[in-house]
Protein backbone atom coordinates (compact mmCIF):
# COMPACT_ATOMS: atom_id res chain seq x y z
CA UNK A 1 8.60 -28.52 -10.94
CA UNK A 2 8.95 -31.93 -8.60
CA UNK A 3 6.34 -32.73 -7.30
CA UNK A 4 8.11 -32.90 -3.41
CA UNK A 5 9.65 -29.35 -4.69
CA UNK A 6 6.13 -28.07 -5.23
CA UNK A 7 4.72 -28.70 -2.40
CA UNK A 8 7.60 -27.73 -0.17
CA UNK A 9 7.95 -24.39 -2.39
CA UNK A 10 4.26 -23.86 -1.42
CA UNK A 11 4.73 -24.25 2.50
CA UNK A 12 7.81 -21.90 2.83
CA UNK A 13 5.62 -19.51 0.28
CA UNK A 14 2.40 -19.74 3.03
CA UNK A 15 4.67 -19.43 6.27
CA UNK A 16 6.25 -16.74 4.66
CA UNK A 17 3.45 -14.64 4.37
CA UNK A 18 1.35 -15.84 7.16
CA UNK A 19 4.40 -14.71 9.27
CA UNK A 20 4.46 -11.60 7.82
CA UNK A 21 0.50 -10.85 7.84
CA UNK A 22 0.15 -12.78 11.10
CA UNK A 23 -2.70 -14.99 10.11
CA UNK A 24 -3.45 -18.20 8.05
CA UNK A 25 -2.91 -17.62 4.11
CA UNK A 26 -4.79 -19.94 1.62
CA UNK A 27 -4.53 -19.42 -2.16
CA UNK A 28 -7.37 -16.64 -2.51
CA UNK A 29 -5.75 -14.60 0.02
CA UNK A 30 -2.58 -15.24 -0.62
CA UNK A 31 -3.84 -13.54 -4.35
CA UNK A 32 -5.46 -10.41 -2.57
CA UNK A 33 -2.16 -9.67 -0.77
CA UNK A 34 0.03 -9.77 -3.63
CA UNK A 35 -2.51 -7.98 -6.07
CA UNK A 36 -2.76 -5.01 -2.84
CA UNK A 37 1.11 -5.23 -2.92
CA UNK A 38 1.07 -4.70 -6.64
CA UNK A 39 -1.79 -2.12 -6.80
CA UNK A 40 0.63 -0.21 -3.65
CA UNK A 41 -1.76 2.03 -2.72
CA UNK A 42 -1.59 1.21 0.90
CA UNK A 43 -4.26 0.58 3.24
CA UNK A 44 -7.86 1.52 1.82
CA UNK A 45 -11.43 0.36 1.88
CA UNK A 46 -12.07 -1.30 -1.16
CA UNK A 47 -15.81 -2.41 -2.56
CA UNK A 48 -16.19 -6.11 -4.45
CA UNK A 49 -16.05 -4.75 -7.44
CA UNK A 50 -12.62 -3.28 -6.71
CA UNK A 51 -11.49 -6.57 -4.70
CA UNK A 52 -11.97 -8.85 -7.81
CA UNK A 53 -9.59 -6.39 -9.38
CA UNK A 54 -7.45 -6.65 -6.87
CA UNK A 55 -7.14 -10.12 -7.34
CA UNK A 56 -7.23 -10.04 -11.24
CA UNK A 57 -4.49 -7.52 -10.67
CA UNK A 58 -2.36 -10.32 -9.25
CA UNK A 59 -3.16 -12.77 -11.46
CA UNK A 60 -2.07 -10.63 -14.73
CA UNK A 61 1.34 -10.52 -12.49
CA UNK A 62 2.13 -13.40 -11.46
CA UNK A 63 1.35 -14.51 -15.44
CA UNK A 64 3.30 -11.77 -16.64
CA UNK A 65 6.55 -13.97 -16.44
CA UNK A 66 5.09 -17.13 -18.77
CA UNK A 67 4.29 -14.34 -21.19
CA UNK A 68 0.28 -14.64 -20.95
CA UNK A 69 0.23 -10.73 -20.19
CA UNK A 70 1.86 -7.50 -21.08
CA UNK A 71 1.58 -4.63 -18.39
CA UNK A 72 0.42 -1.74 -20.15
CA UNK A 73 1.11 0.80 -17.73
CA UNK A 74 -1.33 3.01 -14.80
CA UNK A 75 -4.02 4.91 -14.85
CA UNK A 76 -5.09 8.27 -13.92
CA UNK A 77 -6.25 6.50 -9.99
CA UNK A 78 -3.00 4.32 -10.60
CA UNK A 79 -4.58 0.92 -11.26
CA UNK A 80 -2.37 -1.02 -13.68
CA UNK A 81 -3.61 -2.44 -16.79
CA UNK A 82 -2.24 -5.38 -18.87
CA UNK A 83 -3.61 -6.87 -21.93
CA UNK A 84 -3.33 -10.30 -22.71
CA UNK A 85 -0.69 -11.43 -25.21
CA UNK A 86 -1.09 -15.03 -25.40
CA UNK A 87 -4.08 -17.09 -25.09
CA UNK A 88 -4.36 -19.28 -21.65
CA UNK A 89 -4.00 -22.99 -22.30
CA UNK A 90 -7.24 -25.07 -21.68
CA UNK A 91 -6.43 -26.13 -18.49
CA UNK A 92 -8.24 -28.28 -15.60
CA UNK A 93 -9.37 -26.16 -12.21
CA UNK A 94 -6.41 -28.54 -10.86
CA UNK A 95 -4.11 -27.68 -13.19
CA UNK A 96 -4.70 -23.90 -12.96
CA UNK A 97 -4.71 -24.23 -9.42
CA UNK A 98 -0.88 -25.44 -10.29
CA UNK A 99 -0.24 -22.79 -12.28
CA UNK A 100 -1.27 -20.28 -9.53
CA UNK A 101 1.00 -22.06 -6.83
CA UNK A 102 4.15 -22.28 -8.70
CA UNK A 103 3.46 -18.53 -9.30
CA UNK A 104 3.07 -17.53 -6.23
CA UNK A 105 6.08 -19.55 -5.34
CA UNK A 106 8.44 -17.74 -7.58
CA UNK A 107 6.68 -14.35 -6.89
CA UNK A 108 7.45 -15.08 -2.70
CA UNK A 109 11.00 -15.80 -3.51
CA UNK A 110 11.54 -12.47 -5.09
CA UNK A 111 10.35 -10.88 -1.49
């Protein structure tokens, strides 16, 4: 992705959902909204433990599309599960950071 095409992608992305959720989105929460959306259990208090899987969740979907998981299906409290099918590339905090974005970007154009 261009570089000017990134970081525009990445604005409409944030207004996008900071319009809809009515407050500032940065990249962690922008995570935790689209892992609640794809755990769709509506609202619920959830402890740490479940709020990291919340956001891993989210990651395993919005990696889904590059191939680097399979979703494997629910479970019995309807959680999903994937497994991993390819091994991550050794990438910098920066790049993965990248990789995040331009996921979120595509998943927020599918909204």
């Amino acid at each position: 992705m261009i570089e000017q095409d990134f970081e525009q992608g990445w604005k409409e992305a944030m207004e996008k959902m900071e319009k809809r959720f009515e407050q500032p989105i940065d990249l962690q929460a922008a995570l935790f909204l689209i892992g609640l959306n794809e755990l769709g259990q509506g609202p619920r208090r959830l402890n740490k433990d479940q709020k990291i899987d919340v956001i891993h969740i989210a990651v395993c979907s919005l990696l889904e599309p590059f191939g680097y998981y399979v979703f494997e299906g629910k479970d019995k409290d309807g959680w999903p599960h994937f497994t991993r099918s390819e091994t991550l590339p050794k990438l910098s905090a920066q790049e993965q950071e990248r990789l995040m974005k331009e996921s979120i970007i595509n998943y927020i154009q599918e909204w």
